[in-house]
Protein backbone atom coordinates (compact mmCIF):
# COMPACT_ATOMS: atom_id res chain seq x y z
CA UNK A 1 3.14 5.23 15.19
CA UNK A 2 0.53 7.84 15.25
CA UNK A 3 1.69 9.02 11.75
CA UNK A 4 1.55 5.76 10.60
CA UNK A 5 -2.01 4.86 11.79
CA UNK A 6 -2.95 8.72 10.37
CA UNK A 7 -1.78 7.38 6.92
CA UNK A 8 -3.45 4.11 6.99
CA UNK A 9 -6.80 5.65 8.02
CA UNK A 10 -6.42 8.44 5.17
CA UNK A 11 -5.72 5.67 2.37
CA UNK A 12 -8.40 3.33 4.37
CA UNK A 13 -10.65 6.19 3.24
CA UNK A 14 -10.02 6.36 -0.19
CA UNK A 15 -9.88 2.70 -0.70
CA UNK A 16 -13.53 2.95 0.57
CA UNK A 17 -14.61 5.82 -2.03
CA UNK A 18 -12.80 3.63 -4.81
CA UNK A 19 -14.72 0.87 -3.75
CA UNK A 20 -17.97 2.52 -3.55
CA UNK A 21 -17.08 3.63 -7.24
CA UNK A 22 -17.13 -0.09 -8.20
CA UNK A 23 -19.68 -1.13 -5.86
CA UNK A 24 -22.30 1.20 -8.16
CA UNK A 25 -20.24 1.02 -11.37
CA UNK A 26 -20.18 -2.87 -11.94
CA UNK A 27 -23.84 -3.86 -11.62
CA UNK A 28 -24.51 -1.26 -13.77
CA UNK A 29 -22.55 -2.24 -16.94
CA UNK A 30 -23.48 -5.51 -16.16
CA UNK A 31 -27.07 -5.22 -16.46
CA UNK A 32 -26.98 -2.41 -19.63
CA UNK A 33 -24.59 -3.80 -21.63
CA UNK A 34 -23.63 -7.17 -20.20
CA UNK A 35 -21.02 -9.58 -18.68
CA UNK A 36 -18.84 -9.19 -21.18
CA UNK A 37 -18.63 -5.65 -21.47
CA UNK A 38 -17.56 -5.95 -17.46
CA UNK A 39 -15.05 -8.15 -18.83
CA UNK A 40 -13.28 -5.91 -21.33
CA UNK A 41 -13.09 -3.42 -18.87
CA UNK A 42 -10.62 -5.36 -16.92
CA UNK A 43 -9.16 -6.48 -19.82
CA UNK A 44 -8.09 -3.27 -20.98
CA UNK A 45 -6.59 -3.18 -17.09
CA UNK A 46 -4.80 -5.90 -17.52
CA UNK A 47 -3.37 -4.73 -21.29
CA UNK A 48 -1.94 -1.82 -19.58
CA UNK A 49 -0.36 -3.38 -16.73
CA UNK A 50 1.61 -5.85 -19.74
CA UNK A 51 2.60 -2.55 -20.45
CA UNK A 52 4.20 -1.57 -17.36
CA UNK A 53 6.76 -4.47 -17.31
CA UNK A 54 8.73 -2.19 -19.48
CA UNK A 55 8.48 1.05 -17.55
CA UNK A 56 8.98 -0.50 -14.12
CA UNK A 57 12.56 -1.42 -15.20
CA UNK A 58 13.16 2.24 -14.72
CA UNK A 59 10.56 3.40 -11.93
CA UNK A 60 11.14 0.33 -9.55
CA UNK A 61 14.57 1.77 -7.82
CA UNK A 62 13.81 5.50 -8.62
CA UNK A 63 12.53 6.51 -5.21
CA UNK A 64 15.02 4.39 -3.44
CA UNK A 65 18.17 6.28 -5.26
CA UNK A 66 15.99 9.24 -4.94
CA UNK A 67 15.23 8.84 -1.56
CA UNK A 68 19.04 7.99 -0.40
CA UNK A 69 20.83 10.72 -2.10
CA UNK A 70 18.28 13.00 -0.50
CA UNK A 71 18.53 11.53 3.07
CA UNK A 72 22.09 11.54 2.61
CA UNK A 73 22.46 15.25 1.79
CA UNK A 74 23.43 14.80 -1.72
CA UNK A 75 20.93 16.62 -3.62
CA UNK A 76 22.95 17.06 -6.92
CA UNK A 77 23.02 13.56 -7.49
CA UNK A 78 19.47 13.35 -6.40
CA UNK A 79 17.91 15.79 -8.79
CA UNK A 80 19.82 13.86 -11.48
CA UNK A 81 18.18 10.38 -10.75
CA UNK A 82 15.17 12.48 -10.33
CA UNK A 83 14.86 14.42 -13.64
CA UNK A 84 16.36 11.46 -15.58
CA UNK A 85 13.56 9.20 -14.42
CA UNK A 86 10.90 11.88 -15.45
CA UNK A 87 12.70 12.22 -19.52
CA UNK A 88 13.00 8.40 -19.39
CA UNK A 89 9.25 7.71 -18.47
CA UNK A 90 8.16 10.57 -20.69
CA UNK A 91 10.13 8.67 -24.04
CA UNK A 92 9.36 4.91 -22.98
CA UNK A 93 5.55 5.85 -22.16
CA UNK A 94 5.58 7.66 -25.40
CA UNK A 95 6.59 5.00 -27.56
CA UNK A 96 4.31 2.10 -25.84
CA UNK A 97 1.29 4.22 -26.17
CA UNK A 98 1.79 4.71 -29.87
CA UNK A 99 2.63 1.08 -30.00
CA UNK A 100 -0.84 0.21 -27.89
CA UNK A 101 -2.97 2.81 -30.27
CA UNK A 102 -1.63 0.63 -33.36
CA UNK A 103 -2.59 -2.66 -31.41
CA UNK A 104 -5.87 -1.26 -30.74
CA UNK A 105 -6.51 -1.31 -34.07
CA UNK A 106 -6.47 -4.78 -34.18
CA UNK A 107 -8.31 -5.61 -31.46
CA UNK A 108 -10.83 -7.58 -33.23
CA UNK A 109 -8.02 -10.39 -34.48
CA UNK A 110 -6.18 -10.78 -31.11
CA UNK A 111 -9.48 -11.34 -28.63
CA UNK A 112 -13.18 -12.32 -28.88
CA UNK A 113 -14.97 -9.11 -29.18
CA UNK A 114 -18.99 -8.88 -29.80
CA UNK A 115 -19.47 -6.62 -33.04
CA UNK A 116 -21.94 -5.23 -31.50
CA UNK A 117 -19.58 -3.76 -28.46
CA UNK A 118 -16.19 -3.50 -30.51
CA UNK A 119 -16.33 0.52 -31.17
CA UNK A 120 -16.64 0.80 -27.46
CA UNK A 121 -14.49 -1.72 -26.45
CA UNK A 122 -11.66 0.22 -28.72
CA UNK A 123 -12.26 3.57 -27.48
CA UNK A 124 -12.06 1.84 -23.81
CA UNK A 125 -8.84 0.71 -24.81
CA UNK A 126 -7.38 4.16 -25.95
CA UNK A 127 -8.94 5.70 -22.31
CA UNK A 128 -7.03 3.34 -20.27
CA UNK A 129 -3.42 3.86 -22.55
CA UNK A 130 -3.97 7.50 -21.89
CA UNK A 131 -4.42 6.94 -18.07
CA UNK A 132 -1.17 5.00 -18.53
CA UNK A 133 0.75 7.23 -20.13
CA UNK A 134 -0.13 9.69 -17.69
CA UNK A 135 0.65 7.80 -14.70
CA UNK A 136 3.69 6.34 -15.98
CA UNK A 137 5.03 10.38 -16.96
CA UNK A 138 4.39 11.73 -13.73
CA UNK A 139 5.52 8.98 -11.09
CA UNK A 140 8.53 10.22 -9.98
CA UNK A 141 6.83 13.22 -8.51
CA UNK A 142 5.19 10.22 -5.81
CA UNK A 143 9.06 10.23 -4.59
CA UNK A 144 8.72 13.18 -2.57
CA UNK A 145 6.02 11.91 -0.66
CA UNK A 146 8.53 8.58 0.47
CA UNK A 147 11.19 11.10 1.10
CA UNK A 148 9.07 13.29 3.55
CA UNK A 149 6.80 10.65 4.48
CA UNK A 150 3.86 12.78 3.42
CA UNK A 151 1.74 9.64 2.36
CA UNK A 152 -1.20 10.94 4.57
CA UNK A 153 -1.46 14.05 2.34
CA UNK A 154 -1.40 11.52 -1.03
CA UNK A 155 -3.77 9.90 0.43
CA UNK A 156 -5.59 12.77 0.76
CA UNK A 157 -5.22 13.46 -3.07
CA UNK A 158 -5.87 9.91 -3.88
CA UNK A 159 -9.62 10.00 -2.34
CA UNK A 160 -9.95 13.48 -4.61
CA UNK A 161 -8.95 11.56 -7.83
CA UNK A 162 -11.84 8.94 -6.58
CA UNK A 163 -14.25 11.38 -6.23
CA UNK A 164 -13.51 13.07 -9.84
CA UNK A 165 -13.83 10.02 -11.19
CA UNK A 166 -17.09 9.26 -9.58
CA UNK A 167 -18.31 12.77 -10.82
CA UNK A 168 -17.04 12.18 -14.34
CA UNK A 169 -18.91 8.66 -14.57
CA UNK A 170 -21.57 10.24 -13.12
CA UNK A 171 -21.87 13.21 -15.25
CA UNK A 172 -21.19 10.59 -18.57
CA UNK A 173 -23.75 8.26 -17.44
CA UNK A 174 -26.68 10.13 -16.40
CA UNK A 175 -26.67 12.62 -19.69
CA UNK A 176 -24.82 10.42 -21.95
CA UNK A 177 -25.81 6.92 -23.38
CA UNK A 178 -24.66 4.24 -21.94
CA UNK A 179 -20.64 3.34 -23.00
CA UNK A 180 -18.21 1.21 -21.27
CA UNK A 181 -15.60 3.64 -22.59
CA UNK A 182 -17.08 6.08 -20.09
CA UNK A 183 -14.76 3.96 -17.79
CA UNK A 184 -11.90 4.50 -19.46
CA UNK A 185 -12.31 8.93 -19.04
CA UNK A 186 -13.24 7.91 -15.51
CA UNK A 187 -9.60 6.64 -15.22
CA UNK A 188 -7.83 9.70 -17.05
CA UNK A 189 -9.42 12.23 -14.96
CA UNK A 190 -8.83 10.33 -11.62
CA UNK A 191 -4.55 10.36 -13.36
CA UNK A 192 -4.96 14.24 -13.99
CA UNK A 193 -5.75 14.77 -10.31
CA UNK A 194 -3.17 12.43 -8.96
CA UNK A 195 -0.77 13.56 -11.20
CA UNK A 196 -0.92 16.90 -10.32
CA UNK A 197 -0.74 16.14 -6.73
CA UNK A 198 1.79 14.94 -7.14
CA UNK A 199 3.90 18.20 -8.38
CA UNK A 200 2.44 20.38 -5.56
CA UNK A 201 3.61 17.74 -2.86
CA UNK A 202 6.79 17.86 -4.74
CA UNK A 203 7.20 21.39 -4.89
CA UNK A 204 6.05 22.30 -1.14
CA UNK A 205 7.67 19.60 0.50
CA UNK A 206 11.12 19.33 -1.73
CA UNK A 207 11.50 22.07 -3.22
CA UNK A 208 15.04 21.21 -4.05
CA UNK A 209 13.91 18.56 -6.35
CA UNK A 210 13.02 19.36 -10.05
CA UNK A 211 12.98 18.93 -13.33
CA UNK A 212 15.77 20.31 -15.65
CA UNK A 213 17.22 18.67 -19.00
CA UNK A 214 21.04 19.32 -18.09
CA UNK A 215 20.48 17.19 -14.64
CA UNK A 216 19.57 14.14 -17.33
CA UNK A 217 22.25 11.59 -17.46
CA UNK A 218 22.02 8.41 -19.53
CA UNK A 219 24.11 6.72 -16.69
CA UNK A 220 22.00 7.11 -14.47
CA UNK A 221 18.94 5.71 -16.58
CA UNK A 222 21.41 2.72 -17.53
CA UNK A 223 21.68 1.92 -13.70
CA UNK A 224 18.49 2.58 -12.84
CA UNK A 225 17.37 0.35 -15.58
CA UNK A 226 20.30 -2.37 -14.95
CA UNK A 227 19.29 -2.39 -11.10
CA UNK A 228 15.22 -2.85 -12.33
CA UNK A 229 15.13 -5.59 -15.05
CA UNK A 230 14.88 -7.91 -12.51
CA UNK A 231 11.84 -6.02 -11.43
CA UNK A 232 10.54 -6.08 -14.93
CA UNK A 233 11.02 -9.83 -14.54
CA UNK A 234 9.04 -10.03 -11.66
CA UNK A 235 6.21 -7.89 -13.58
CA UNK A 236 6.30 -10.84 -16.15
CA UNK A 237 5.88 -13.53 -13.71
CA UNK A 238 3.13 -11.48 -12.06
CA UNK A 239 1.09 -11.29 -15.08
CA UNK A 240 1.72 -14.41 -15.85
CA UNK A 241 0.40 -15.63 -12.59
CA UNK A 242 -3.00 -13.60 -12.40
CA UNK A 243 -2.92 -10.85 -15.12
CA UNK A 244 -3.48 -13.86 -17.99
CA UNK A 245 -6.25 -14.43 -15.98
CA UNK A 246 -8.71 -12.92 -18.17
CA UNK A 247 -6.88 -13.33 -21.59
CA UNK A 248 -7.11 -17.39 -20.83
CA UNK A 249 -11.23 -17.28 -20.45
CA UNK A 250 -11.50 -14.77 -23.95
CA UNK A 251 -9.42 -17.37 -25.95
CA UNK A 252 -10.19 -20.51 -24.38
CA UNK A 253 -13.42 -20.28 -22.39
CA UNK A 254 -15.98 -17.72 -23.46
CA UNK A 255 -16.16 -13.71 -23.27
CA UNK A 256 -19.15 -14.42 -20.24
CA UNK A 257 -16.14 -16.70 -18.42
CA UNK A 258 -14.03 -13.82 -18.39
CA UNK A 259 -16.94 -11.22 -17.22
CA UNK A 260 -17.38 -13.70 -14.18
CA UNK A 261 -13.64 -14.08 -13.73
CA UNK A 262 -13.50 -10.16 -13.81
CA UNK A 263 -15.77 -10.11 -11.40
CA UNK A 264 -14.50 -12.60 -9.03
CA UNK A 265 -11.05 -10.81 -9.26
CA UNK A 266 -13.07 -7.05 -8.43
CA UNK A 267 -12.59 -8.69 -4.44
CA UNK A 268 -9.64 -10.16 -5.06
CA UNK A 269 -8.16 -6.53 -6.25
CA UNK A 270 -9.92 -4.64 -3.31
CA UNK A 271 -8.28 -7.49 -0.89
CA UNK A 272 -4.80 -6.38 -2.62
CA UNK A 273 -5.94 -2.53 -2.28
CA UNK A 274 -5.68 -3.76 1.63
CA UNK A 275 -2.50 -4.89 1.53
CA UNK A 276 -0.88 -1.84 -0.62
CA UNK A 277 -2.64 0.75 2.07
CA UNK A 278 -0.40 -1.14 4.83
CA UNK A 279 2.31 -1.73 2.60
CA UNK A 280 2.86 2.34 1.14
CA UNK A 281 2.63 3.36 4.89
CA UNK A 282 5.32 1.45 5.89
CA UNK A 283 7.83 2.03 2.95
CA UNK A 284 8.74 5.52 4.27
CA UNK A 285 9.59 4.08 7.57
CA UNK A 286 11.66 0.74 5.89
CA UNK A 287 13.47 3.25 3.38
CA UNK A 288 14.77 5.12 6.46
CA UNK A 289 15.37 3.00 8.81
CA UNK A 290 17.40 0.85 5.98
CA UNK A 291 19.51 4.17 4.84
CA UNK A 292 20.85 4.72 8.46
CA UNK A 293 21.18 0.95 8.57
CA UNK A 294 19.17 0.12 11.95
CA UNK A 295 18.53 -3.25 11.21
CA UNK A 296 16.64 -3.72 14.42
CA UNK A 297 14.49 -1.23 13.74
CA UNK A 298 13.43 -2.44 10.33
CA UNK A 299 12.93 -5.70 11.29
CA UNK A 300 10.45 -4.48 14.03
CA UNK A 301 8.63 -2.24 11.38
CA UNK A 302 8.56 -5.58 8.91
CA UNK A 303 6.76 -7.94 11.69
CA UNK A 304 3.95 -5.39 12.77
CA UNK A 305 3.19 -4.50 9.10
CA UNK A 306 3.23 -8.43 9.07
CA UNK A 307 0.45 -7.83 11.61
CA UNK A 308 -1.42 -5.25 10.33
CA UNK A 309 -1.17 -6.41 6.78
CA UNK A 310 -2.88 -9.62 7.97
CA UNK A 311 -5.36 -8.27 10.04
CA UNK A 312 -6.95 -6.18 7.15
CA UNK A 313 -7.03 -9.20 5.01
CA UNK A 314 -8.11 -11.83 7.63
CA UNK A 315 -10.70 -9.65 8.47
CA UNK A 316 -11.93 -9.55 4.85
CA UNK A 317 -11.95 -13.22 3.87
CA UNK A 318 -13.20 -14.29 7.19
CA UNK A 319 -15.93 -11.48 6.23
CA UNK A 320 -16.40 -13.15 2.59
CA UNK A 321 -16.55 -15.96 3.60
CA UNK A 322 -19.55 -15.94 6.23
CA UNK A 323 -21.15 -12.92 3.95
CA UNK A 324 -20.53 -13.14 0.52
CA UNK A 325 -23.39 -15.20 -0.92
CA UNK A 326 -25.30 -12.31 0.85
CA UNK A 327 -23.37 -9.71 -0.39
CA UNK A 328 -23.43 -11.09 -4.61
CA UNK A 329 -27.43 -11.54 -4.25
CA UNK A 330 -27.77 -7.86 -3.58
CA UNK A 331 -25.11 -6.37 -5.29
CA UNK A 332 -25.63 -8.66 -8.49
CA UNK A 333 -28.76 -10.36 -8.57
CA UNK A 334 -28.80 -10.88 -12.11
CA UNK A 335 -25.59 -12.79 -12.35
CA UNK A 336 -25.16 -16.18 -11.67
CA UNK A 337 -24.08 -15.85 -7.96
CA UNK A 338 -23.06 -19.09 -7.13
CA UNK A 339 -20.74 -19.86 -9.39
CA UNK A 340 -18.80 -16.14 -8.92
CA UNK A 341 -18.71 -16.61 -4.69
CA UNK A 342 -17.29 -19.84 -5.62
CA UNK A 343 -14.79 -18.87 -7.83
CA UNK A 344 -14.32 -15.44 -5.49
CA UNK A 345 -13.41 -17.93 -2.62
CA UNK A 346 -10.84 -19.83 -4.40
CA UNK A 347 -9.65 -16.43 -5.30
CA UNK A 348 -9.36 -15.09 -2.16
CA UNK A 349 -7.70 -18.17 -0.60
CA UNK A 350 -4.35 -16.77 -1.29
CA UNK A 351 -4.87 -13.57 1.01
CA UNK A 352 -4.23 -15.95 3.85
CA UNK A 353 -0.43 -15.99 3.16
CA UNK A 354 -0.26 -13.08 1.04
CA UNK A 355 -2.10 -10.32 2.78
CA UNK A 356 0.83 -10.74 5.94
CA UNK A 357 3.82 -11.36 3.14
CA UNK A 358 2.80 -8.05 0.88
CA UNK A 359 4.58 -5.64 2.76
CA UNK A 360 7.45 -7.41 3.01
CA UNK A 361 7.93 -7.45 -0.89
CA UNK A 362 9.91 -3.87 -0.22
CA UNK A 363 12.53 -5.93 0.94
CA UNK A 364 13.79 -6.71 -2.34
CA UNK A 365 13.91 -3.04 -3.05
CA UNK A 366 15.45 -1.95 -0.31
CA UNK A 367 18.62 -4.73 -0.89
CA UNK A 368 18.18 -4.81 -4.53
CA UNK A 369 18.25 -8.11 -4.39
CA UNK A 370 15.48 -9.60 -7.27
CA UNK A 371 16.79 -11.93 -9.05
CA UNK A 372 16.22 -14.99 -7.60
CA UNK A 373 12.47 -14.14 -6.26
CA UNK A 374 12.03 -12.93 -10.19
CA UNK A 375 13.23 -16.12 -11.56
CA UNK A 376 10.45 -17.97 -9.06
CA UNK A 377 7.90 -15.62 -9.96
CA UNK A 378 8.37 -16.44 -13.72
CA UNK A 379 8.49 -20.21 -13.09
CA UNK A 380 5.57 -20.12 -11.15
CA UNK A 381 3.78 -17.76 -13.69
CA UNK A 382 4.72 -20.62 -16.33
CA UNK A 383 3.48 -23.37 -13.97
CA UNK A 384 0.18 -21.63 -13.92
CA UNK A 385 -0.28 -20.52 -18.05
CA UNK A 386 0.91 -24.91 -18.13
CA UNK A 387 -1.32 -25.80 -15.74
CA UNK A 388 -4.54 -23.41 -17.22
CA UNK A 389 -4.27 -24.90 -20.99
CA UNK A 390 -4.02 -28.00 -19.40
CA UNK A 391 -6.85 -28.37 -16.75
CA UNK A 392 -9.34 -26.31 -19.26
CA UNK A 393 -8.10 -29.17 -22.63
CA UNK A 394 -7.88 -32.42 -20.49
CA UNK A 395 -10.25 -32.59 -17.69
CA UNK A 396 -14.10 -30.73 -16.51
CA UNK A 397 -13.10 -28.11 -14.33
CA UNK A 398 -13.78 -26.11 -16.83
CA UNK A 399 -13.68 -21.82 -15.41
CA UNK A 400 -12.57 -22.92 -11.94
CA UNK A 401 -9.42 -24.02 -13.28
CA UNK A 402 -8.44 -20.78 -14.45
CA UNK A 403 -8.67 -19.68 -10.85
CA UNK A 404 -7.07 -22.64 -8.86
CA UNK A 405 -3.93 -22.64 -10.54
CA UNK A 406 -3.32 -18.73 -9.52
CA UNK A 407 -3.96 -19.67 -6.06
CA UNK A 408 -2.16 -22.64 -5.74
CA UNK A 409 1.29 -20.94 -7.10
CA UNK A 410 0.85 -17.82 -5.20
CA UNK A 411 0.58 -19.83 -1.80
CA UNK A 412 3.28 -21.89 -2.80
CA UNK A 413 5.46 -18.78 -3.49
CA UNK A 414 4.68 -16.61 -0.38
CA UNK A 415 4.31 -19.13 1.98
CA UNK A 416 7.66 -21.13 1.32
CA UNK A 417 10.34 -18.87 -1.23
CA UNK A 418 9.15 -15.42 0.10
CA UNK A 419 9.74 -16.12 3.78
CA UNK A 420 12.85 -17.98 3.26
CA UNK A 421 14.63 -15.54 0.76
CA UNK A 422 13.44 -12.48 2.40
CA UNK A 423 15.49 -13.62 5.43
CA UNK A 424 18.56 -14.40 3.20
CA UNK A 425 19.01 -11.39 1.75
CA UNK A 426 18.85 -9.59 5.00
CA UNK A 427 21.07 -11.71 6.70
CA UNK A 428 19.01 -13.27 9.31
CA UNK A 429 17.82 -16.36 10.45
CA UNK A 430 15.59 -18.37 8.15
CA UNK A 431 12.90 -18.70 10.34
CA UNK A 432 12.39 -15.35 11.15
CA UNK A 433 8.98 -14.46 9.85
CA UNK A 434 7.70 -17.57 10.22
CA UNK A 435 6.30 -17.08 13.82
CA UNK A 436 3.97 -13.84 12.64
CA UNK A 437 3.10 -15.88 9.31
CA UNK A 438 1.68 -18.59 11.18
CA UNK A 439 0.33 -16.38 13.57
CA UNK A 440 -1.44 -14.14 11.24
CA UNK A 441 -3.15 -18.12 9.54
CA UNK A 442 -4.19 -19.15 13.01
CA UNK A 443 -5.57 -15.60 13.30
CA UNK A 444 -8.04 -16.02 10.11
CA UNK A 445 -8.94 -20.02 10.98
CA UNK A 446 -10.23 -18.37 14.01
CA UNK A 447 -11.86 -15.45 12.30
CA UNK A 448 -13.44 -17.69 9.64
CA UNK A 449 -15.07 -20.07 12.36
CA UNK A 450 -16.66 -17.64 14.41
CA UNK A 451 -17.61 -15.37 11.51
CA UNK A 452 -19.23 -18.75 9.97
CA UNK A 453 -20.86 -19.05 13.11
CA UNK A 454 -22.41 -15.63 13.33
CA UNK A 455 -23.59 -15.39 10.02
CA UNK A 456 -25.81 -19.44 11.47
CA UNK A 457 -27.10 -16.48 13.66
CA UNK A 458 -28.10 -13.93 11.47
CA UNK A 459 -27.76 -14.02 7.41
CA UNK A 460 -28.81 -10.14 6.52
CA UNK A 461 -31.08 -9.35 3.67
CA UNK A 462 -30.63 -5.86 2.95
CA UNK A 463 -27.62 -3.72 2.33
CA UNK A 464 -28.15 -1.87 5.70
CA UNK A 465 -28.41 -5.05 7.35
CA UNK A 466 -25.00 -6.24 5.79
CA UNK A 467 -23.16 -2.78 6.82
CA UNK A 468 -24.41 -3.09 10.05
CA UNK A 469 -22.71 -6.70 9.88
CA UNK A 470 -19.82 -5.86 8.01
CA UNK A 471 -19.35 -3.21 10.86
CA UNK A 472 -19.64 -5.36 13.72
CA UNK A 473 -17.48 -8.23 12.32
CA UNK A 474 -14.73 -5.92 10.99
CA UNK A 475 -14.59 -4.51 15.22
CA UNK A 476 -14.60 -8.31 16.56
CA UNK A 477 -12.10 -9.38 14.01
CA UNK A 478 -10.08 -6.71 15.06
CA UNK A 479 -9.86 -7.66 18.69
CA UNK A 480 -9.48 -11.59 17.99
CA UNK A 481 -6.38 -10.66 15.68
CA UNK A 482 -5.18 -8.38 18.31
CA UNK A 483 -5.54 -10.60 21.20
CA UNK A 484 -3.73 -13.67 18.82
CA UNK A 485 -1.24 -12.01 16.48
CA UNK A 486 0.55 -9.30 18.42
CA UNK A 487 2.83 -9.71 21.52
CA UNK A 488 2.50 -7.70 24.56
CA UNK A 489 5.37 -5.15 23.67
CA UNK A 490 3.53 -4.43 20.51
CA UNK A 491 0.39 -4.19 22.07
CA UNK A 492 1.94 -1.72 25.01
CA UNK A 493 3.01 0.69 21.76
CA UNK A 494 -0.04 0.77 19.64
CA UNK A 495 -2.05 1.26 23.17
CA UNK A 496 0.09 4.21 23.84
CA UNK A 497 -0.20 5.79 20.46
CA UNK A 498 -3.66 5.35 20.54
CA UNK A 499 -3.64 6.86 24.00
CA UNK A 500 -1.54 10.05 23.03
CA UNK A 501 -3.55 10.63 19.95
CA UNK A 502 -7.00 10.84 22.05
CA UNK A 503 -5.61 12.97 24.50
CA UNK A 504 -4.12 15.60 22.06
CA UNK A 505 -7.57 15.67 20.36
CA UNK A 506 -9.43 16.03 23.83
């Protein structure tokens, strides 16, 4: 437990410098060079994460087979799924990038770019393809961090990559003028620095692991890859249920839509930045506990990151909610406000189910079992494209439609298939995570209210005034979720590790 709260705090940290990054970063290219450039930033996001439906067909399972083998003392076989995941990345990231570089070259004829922007917006493009192809070549060095549950020391790492790309940006922006491709070599050098990491957690930690061309099998790519389509599917379904997000207000809407969207979805992303710090601390603990096949013990460790996954995002929408108008007028006066916390809320909505279900996504990893929650995923995705072209052509909802129909099909798919498969596959009864779900929604109802009612009290004005808010909201939430979510055994353990932890530092 005290490992586990170490590496949540660590990430929690880094989130927070990340955050800060976009905090300062996204008024700015609003105000200098407009909505729309915002827009095309997380445009060119979203372009590379279409991208990663084909790589993750190979990366999905690789620390899980990586992981086992190791755990299981069979290093030969490990350091061949491990090298042939590292040649397979390297050709597959290859070719998409040079395929990407060729579609950048079109840009003009496949969105809605200003002329006066579209140099920038190109170069952008080619940043964030390079980031890719780095990240995508150098993933299966993160293994070694699962395998030795080192995910404190990545996190570590991953607040250093923040704060190089926070000096590059800085460095760019104060001598240089102003580019939104500046962005994009933001992004590379924060990849270098992870990257890296990376190999020297690798090679301190398992040194027994490494890269050799004779360990390369194409039979172990081929299962890898057979064992991940499904996850590929589920990549589709995912972009088709909020990475189209942004394509759908270019084409159909207008290039300011989609800078509004893309702002709106800036809190939506930090809310999923929550759920992936509670999420990645668990794995480690899952993967184990599955390999020596203590089902009792995994099902523990999936409720309380339940718990803790939902108090994190409970905490932030009941936050939102009371103090977002607050928060848009000083981060981004200029903009039109109400509209974005409107659309931000909608957003949001679907953190109330999702923020406790995210964790519990490993699940499918763990049993490689994805088919049928892929096949959902890319209904639902379909359901929402559908139900975007439709709501925008036939009625007045106009950019809020764009936003509803995400929301509506990710409730509907964590709150009823997730739940109900999840316990399938593992072979328990349905209901199982139903109790903590509707624990963690009674938890946020509550939060909301007397959030709502504190910011009657007190509505602050300045950003010191919304910390100070922010700080004292984020310590009552945490006590109301406690008090409602977690049962007394649980309570009992996270006292005690609490406890220990104070008195080894005293």
């Amino acid at each position: 437990m005290g490992k586990l709260l170490r590496t949540i705090i660590i990430t929690g940290a880094a989130f927070v410098l990340n955050y800060l990054i976009n905090l300062v970063l996204t008024p700015f290219i609003t105000d200098t060079v407009g909505t729309e450039a915002y827009g095309f930033v997380s445009l060119a996001k979203n372009c590379a994460q279409y991208a990663t439906i084909i790589t993750v067909a190979l990366n999905s399972f690789a620390s899980r087979y990586i992981a086992l083998e190791f755990h299981n003392g069979n290093l030969a076989q490990s350091n061949v799924y491990f090298s042939s995941v590292f040649w397979g990345d390297f050709a597959i990231g290859s070719i998409i990038v040079a395929a990407a570089f060729g579609f950048i070259g079109f840009l003009e004829y496949i969105f809605v770019v200003p002329e006066a922007i579209l140099t920038d917006v190109k170069i952008l493009f080619i940043f964030v393809f390079i980031n890719f192809w780095i990240t995508t070549v150098f993933t299966v060095f993160s293994s070694s961090a699962y395998i030795k549950n080192k995910l404190d020391i990545s996190g570590i790492f991953k607040g250093l990559s923040y704060v190089a790309e926070a000096i590059v940006l800085l460095a760019l922006y104060a001598f240089l003028p102003e580019k939104i491709f500046y962005v994009g070599i933001g992004l590379v050098a924060a990849a270098l620095v992870i990257a890296l990491s990376n190999i020297y957690i690798s090679q301190k930690y398992t040194p027994d692991l490494s890269i050799n061309r004779k360990w390369f099998k194409k039979s172990a790519v081929r299962r890898l890859i057979l064992d991940g389509l499904w996850s590929s599917a589920n990549s589709l379904g995912d972009v088709l249920n909020s990475g189209l997000d942004l394509a759908v207000c270019n084409l159909l809407l207008t290039p300011t839509a989609m800078g509004q969207v893309a702002i709106a979805k800036t809190i939506d992303n930090i809310f999923h930045s929550l759920y992936q710090m509670v999420s990645q601390a668990f794995q480690p603990l899952f993967l184990k506990s599955y390999a020596v096949n203590n089902k009792n013990q995994l099902l523990s460790e999936l409720k309380l990151s339940m718990k803790m996954s939902g108090m994190l995002s409970n905490i932030a929408f009941a936050g939102f909610f009371a103090l977002g108008m607050s928060y848009y007028q000083l981060w981004i006066p200029n903009q039109d406000i109400g509209l974005i916390y409107g659309l931000t809320l909608v957003t949001i909505s679907a953190s109330i189910v999702t923020g406790p279900m995210t964790p519990l996504y490993y699940i499918y990893t763990l049993t490689v079992k994805k088919k049928i929650p892929c096949m959902v995923t890319i209904l639902g995705g379909f359901f929402n494209v559908a139900g975007m072209f439709i709501l925008i052509r036939y009625t007045s909802m106009g950019i809020y439609a764009v936003v509803w129909t995400t929301t509506i099909v990710m409730v509907t798919i964590n709150f009823v298939t997730n739940p109900l498969y999840m316990s399938h596959v593992l072979k328990i009864p349905w209901k199982t995570f139903y109790p903590s779900l509707f624990r963690n929604i009674f938890s946020c109802i509550i939060l909301t209210c007397v959030f709502s009612v504190f910011g009657k009290i007190y509505m602050p004005h300045s950003w010191m005034g919304l910390i100070v808010c922010a700080l004292l909201y984020s310590v009552a939430g945490a006590f109301l979720h406690f008090a409602v979510v977690y049962d007394n055994e649980e309570k009992k353990k996270l006292y005690n590790a609490l406890k220990n932890r104070f008195m080894k530092k005293k």
